[in-house]
Protein backbone atom coordinates (compact mmCIF):
# COMPACT_ATOMS: atom_id res chain seq x y z
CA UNK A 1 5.78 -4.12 31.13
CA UNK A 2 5.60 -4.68 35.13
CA UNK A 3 1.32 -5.48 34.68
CA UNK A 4 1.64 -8.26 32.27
CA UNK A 5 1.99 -11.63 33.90
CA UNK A 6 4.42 -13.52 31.66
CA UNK A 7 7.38 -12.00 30.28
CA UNK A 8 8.96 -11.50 27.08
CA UNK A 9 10.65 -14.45 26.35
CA UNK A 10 8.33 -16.67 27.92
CA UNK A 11 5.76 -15.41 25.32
CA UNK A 12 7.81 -15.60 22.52
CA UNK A 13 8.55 -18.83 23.28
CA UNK A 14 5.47 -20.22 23.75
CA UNK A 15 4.03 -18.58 20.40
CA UNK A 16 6.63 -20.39 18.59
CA UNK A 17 5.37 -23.40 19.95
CA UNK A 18 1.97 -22.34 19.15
CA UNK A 19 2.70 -21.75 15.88
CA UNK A 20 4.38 -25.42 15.57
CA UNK A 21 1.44 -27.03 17.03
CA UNK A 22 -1.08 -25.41 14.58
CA UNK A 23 1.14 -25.99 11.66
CA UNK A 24 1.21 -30.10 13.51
CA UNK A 25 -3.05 -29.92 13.37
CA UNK A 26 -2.99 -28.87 9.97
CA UNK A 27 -0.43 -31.70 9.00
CA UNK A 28 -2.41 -34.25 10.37
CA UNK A 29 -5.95 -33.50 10.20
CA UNK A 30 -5.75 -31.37 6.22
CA UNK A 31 -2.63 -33.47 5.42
CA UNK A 32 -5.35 -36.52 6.04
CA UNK A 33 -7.47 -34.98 3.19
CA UNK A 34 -4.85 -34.03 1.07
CA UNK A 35 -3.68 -37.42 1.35
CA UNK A 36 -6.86 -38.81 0.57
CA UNK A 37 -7.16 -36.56 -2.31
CA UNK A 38 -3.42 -37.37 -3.75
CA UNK A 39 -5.07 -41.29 -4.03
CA UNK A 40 -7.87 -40.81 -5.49
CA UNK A 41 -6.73 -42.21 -9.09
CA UNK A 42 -4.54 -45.41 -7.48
CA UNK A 43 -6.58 -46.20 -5.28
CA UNK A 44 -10.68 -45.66 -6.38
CA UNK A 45 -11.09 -47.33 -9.84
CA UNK A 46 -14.95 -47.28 -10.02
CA UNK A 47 -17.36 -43.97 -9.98
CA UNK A 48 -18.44 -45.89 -6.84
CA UNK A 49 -15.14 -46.53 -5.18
CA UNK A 50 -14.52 -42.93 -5.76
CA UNK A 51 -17.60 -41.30 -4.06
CA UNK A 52 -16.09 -43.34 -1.14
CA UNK A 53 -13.29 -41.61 -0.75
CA UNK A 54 -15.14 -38.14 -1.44
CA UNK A 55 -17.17 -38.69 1.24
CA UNK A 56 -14.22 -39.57 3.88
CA UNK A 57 -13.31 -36.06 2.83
CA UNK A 58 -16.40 -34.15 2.19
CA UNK A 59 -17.93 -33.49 6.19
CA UNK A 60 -14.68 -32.80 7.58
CA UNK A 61 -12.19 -30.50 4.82
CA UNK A 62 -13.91 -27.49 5.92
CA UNK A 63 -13.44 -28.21 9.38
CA UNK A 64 -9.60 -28.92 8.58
CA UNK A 65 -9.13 -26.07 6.58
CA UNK A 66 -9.16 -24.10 10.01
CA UNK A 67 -6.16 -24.76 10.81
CA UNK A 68 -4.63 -23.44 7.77
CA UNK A 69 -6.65 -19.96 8.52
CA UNK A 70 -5.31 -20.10 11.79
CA UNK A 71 -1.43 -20.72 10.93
CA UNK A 72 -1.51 -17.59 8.05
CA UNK A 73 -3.39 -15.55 11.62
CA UNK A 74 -0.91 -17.02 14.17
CA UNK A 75 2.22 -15.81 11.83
CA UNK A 76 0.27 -12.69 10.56
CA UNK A 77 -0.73 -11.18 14.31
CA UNK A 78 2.78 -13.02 16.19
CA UNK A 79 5.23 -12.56 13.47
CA UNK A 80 4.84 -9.74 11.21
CA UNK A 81 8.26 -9.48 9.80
CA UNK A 82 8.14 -13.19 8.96
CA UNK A 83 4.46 -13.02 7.73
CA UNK A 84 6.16 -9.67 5.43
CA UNK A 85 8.55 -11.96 3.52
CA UNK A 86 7.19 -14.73 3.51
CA UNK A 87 3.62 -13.66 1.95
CA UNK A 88 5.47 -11.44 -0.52
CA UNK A 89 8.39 -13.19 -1.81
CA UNK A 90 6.69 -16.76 -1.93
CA UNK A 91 3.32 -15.01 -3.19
CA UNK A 92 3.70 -17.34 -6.25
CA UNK A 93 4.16 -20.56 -4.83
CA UNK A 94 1.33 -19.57 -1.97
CA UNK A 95 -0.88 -18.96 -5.06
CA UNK A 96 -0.34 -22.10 -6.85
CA UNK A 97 -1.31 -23.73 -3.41
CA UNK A 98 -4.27 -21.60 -2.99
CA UNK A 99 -5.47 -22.54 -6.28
CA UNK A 100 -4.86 -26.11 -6.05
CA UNK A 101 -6.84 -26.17 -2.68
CA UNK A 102 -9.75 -23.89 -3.90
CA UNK A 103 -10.09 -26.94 -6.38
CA UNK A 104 -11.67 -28.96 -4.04
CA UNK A 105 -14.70 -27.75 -3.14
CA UNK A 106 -15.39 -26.66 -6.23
CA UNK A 107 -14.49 -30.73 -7.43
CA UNK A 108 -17.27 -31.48 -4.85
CA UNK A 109 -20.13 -29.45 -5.61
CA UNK A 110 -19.48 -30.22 -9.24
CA UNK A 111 -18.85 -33.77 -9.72
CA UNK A 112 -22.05 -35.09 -8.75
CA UNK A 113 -24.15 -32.58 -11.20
CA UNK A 114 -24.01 -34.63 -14.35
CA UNK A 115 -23.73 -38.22 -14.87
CA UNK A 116 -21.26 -38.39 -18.01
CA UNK A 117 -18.25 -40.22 -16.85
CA UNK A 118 -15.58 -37.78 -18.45
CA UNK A 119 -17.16 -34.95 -16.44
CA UNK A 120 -16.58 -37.04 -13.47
CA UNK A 121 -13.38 -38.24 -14.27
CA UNK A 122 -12.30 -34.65 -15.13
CA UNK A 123 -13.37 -33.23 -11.58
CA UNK A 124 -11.72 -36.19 -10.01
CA UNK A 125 -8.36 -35.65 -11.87
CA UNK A 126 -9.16 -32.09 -10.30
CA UNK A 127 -9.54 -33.15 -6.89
CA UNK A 128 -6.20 -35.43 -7.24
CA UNK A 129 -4.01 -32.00 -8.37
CA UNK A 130 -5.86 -30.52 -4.99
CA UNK A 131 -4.53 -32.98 -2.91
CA UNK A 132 -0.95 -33.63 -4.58
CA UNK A 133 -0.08 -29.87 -5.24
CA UNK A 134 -0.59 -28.63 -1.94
CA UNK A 135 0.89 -31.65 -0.10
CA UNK A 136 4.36 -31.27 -2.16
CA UNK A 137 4.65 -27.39 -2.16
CA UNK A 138 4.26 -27.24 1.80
CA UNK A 139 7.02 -29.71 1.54
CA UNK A 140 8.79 -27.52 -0.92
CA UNK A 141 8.42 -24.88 1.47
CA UNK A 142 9.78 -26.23 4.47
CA UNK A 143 12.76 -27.05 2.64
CA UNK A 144 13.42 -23.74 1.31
CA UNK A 145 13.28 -22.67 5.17
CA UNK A 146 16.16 -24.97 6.37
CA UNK A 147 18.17 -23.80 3.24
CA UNK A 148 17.43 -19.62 3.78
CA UNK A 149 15.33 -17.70 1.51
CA UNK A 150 17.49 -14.95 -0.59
CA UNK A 151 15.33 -11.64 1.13
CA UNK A 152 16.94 -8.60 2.49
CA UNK A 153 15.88 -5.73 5.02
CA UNK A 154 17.09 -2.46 4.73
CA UNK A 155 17.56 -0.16 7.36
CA UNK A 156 13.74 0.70 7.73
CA UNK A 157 12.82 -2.73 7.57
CA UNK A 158 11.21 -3.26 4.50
CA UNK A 159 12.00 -6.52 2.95
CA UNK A 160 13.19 -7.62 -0.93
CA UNK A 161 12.88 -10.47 -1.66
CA UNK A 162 15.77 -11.10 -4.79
CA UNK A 163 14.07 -14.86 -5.81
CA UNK A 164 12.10 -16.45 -7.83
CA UNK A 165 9.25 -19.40 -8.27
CA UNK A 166 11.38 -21.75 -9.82
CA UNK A 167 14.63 -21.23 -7.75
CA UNK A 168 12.50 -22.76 -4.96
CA UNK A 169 12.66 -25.77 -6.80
CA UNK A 170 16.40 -26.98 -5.58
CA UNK A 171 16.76 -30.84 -5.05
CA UNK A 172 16.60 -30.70 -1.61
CA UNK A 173 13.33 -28.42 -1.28
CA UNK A 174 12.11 -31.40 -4.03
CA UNK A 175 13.39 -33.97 -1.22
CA UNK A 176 11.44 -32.13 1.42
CA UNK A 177 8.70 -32.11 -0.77
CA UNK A 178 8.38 -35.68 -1.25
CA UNK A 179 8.76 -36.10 2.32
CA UNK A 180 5.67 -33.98 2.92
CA UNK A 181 3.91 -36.30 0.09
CA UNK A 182 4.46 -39.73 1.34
CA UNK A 183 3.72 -38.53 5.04
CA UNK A 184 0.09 -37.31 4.21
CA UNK A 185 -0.40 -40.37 1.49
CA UNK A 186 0.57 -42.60 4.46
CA UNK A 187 -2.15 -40.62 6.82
CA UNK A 188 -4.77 -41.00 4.12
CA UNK A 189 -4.54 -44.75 2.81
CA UNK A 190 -3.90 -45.34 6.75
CA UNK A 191 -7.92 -43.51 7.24
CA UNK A 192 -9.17 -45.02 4.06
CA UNK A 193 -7.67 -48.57 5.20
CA UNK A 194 -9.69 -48.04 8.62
CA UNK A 195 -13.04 -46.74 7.49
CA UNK A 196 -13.83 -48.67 4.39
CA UNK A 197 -13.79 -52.25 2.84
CA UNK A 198 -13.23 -54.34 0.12
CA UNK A 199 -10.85 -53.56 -2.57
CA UNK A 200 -10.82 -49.81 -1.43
CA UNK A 201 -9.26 -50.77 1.41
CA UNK A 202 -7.15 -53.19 -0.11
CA UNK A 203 -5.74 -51.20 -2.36
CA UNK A 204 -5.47 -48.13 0.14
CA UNK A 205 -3.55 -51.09 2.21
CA UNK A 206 -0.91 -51.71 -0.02
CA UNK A 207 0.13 -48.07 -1.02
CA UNK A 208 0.29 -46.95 2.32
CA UNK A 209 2.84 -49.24 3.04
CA UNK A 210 4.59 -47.88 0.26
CA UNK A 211 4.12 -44.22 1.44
CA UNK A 212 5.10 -45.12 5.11
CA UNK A 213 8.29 -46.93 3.85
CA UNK A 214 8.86 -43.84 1.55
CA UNK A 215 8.60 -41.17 4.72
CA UNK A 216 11.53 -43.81 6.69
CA UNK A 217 14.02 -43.77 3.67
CA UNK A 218 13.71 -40.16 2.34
CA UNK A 219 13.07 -38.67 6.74
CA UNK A 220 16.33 -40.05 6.85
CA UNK A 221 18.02 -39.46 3.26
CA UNK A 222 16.89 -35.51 4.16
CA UNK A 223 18.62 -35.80 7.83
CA UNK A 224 21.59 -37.06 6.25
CA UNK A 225 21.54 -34.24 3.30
CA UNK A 226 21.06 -31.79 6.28
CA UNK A 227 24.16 -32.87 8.27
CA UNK A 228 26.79 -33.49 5.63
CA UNK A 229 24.98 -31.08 2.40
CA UNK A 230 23.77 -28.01 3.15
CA UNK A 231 24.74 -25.13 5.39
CA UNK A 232 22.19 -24.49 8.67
CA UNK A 233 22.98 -21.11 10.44
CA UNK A 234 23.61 -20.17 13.89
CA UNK A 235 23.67 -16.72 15.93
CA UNK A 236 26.99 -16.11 16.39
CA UNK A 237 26.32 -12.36 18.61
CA UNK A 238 24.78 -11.95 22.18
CA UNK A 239 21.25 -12.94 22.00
CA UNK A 240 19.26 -10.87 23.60
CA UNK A 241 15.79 -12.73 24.11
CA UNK A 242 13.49 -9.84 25.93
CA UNK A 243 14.25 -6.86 23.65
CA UNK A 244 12.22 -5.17 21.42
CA UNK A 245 12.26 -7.14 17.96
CA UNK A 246 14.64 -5.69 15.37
CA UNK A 247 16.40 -8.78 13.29
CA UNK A 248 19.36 -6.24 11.83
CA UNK A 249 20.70 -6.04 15.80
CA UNK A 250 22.93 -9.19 15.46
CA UNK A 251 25.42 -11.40 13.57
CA UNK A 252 24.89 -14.64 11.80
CA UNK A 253 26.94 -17.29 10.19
CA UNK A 254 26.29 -20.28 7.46
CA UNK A 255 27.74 -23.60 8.64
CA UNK A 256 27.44 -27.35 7.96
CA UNK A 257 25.56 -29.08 10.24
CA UNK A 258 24.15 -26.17 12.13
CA UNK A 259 20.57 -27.51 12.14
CA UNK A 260 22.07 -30.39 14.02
CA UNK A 261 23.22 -28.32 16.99
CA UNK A 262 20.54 -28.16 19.15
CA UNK A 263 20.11 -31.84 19.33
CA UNK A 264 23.95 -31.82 21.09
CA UNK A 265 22.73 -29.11 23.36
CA UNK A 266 19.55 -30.30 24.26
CA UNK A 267 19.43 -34.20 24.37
CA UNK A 268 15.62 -34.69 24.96
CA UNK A 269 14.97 -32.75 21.37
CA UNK A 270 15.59 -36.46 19.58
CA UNK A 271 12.17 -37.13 20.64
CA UNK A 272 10.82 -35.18 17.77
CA UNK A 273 12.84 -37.13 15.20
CA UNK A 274 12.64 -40.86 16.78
CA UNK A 275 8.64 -40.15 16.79
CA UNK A 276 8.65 -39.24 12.79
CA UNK A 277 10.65 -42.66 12.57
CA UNK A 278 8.74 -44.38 14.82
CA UNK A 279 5.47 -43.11 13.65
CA UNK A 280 5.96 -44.09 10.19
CA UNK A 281 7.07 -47.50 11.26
CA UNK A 282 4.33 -47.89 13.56
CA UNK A 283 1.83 -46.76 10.66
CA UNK A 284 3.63 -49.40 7.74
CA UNK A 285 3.06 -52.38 11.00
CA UNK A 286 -0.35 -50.91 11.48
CA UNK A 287 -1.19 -50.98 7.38
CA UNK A 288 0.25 -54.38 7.00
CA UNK A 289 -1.00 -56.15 9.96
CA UNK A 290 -4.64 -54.65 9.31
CA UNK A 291 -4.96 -52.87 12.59
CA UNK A 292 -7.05 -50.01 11.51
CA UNK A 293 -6.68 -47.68 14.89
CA UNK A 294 -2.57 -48.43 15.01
CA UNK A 295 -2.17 -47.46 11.85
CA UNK A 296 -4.14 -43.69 11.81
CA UNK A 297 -2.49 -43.18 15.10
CA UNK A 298 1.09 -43.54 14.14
CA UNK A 299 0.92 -41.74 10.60
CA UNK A 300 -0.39 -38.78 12.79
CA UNK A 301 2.60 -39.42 15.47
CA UNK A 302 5.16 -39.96 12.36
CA UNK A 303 3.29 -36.43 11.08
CA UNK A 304 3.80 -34.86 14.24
CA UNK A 305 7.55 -35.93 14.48
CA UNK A 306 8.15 -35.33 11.32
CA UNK A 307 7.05 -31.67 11.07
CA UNK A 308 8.40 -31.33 14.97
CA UNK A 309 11.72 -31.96 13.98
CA UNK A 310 11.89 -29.12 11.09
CA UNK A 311 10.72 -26.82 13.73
CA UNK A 312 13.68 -28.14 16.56
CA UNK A 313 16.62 -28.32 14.36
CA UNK A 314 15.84 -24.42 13.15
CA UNK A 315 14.77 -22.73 16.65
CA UNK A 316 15.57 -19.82 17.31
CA UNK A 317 15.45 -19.28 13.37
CA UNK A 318 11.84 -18.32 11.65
CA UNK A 319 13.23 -17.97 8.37
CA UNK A 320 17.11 -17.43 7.57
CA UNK A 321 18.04 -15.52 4.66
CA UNK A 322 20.63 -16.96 2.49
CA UNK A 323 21.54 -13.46 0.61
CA UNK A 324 22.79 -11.24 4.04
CA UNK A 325 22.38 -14.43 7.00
CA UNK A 326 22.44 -11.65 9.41
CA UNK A 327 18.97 -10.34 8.62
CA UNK A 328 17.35 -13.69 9.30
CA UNK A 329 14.65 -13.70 11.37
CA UNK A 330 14.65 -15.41 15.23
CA UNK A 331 12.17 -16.47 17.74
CA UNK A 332 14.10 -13.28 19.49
CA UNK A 333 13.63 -10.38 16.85
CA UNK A 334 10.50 -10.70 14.99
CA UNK A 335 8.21 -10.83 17.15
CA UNK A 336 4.97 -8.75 17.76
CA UNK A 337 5.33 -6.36 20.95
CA UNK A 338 5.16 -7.90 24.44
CA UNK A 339 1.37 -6.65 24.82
CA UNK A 340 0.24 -8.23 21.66
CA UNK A 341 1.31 -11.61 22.28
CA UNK A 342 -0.30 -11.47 25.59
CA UNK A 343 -3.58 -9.88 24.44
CA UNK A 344 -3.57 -13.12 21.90
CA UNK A 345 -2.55 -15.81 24.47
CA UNK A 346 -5.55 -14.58 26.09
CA UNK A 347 -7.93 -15.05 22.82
CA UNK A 348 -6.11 -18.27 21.94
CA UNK A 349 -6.81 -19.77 25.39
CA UNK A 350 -10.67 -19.05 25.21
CA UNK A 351 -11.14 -20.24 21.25
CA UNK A 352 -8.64 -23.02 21.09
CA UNK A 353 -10.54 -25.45 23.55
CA UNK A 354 -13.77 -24.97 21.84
CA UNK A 355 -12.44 -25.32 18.53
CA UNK A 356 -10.63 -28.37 19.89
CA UNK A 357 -13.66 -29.52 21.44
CA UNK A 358 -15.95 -28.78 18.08
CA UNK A 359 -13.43 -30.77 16.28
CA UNK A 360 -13.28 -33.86 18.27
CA UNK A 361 -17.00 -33.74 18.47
CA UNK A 362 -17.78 -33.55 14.40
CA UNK A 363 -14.83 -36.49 14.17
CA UNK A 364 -16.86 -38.50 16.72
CA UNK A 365 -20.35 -37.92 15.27
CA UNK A 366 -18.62 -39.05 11.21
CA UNK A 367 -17.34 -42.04 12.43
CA UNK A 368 -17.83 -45.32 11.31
CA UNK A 369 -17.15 -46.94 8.18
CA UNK A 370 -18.65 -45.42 4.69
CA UNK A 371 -19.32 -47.63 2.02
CA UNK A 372 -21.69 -48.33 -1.12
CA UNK A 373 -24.63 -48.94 0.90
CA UNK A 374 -24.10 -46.22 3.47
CA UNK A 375 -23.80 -43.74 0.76
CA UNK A 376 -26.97 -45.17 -1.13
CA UNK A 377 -28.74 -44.48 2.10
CA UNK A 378 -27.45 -40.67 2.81
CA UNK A 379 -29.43 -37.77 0.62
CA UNK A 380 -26.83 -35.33 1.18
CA UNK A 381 -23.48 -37.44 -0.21
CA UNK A 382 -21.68 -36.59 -2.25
């Protein structure tokens, strides 16, 4: 289309990088609640201690939920075929997550109504599966990306997916999943080391350094797994990158240590897994040499590496199937049409800013530390 500005492949790329950065700002910024939420029983051992922690949580998890909304939109309006599978053959996992998460407000309004300390300590056992669940199964997820998903498309398109819940449970999605766990538990011990005192943040102190150590060894353990374990899969027809999307127009083939190719081809790619390392490393320093701002910063660079490097070592891939490898789908052939993605780069570049801009504005305005006496003094805590 000779009137639109960008072309094809320019858009296609840059919605897959769209795509990774939202998936990156929900990471961070829900994987900070979900963290927070995961240590709830460790690390708050008074009703006190634990209305601390709620209210880290309780202004902002709204706010962070966005991001979520805007990742199922992005792959929805960008990527039907991939939103097609996905949504329908992992409907069971997605619904265990969207239970876990619906949890949590419900934990909030709730626990504060009556004063009985089993009803709290039920709602905050509640509020711990919100945080854990989701924060493993994303994990679980990821994993199940790098090793294919058994789906097929027949000739009109329409997708089967020939799985089940509990075949998504292989050791290495479980690896991935832990990964996911001790890089969000490292985000939120690293905030609730930073914004409150005492034993809370003592306590916070030590298990993050835990976590962070845990995201080194098992970041690497699943790099290792990925090179010498498991198959990756790699385009072995012409890509054709401007075309109109149909993923049955080429060939693909398993092979071990696929995922690692684009790292050969592309050098400046190792960024994205030296910053998950170095993140991680520079959160565990941060944590254990009690510099609060260090420590939040490199659990969301570790995050951002981290999640970076899933997204590198699979591009062009969206989602490889591991039943016929030649119907996975590519950056290339599952696409929305070339007008769409335009019309939405267009939308995106208007609302992003301002919901950048809101965000950074309601972290700015929560600031500060919360603690006993700042609760004691706020009507509307939780």
């Amino acid at each position: 289309m000779d009137y639109i500005p960008i072309d094809y492949e320019t858009l296609r790329l840059i919605w897959w990088a769209l795509l990774g950065i939202i998936l990156i700002g929900f990471a961070i910024l829900g994987g900070r609640d979900l963290g927070i939420g995961a240590m709830l029983p460790a690390v708050a051992r008074t009703d006190d201690e634990r209305r601390v922690l709620l209210n880290l949580v309780g202004p902002t998890w709204e706010g962070n939920q966005v991001w979520l909304v805007l990742g199922g939109g992005a792959i929805f309006a960008a990527w039907p075929p991939l939103y097609a599978v996905s949504f329908s053959g992992f409907y069971l996992a997605m619904i265990v997550i969207l239970f876990a998460l619906i949890l949590r407000p419900v934990g909030f309004k709730y626990r504060g109504k009556v004063t009985d300390p089993r009803w709290r300590s039920t709602w905050d056992w509640v509020l711990f599966i919100g945080g854990f669940v989701p924060a493993l199964i994303f994990g679980v997820a990821m994993g199940n990306a790098l090793l294919g998903a058994p789906f097929n498309l027949d000739t009109t398109l329409r997708p089967s997916y020939l799985g089940n819940f509990f075949g998504l449970l292989t050791p290495f999605a479980l690896l991935c999943g832990l990964v996911s766990l001790s890089m969000v538990v490292t985000m939120g011990a690293a905030v609730i080391a930073a914004r409150t005192e005492g034993e809370i943040a003592a306590r916070a102190k030590r298990y993050g350094e835990w976590a962070a150590l845990a995201s080194i060894v098992l970041f690497a353990l699943g790099g290792v797994w990925i090179a010498y374990g498991i198959e990756g899969y790699v385009v072995t027809s012409t890509v054709e990158t401007a075309l109109p999307s149909n993923p049955l127009s080429k060939t693909v083939e398993r092979e071990v240590g696929a995922w690692l190719a684009n790292y050969a081809a592309q050098p400046w790619t190792m960024i994205a897994p030296i910053l998950g390392f170095a993140g991680m490393a520079g959160a565990f320093f941060g944590l254990r040499m009690k510099l609060k701002t260090l420590g939040v910063l490199s659990a969301g660079v570790g995050i951002f590496g981290i999640v970076a490097t899933a997204g590198v070592s699979m591009f062009p891939f969206l989602l490889p199937s591991s039943h016929n490898p030649g119907v996975s789908l590519t950056v290339w052939d599952a696409s929305s049409s070339h007008l769409t993605l335009f019309i939405m780069l267009v939308v995106t570049a208007f609302f992003l800013p301002i919901i950048l801009a809101y965000t950074g504005w309601v972290y700015k305005v929560m600031s500060g530390p919360v603690t006993g006496k700042s609760l004691s003094k706020n009507p509307n805590a939780y």
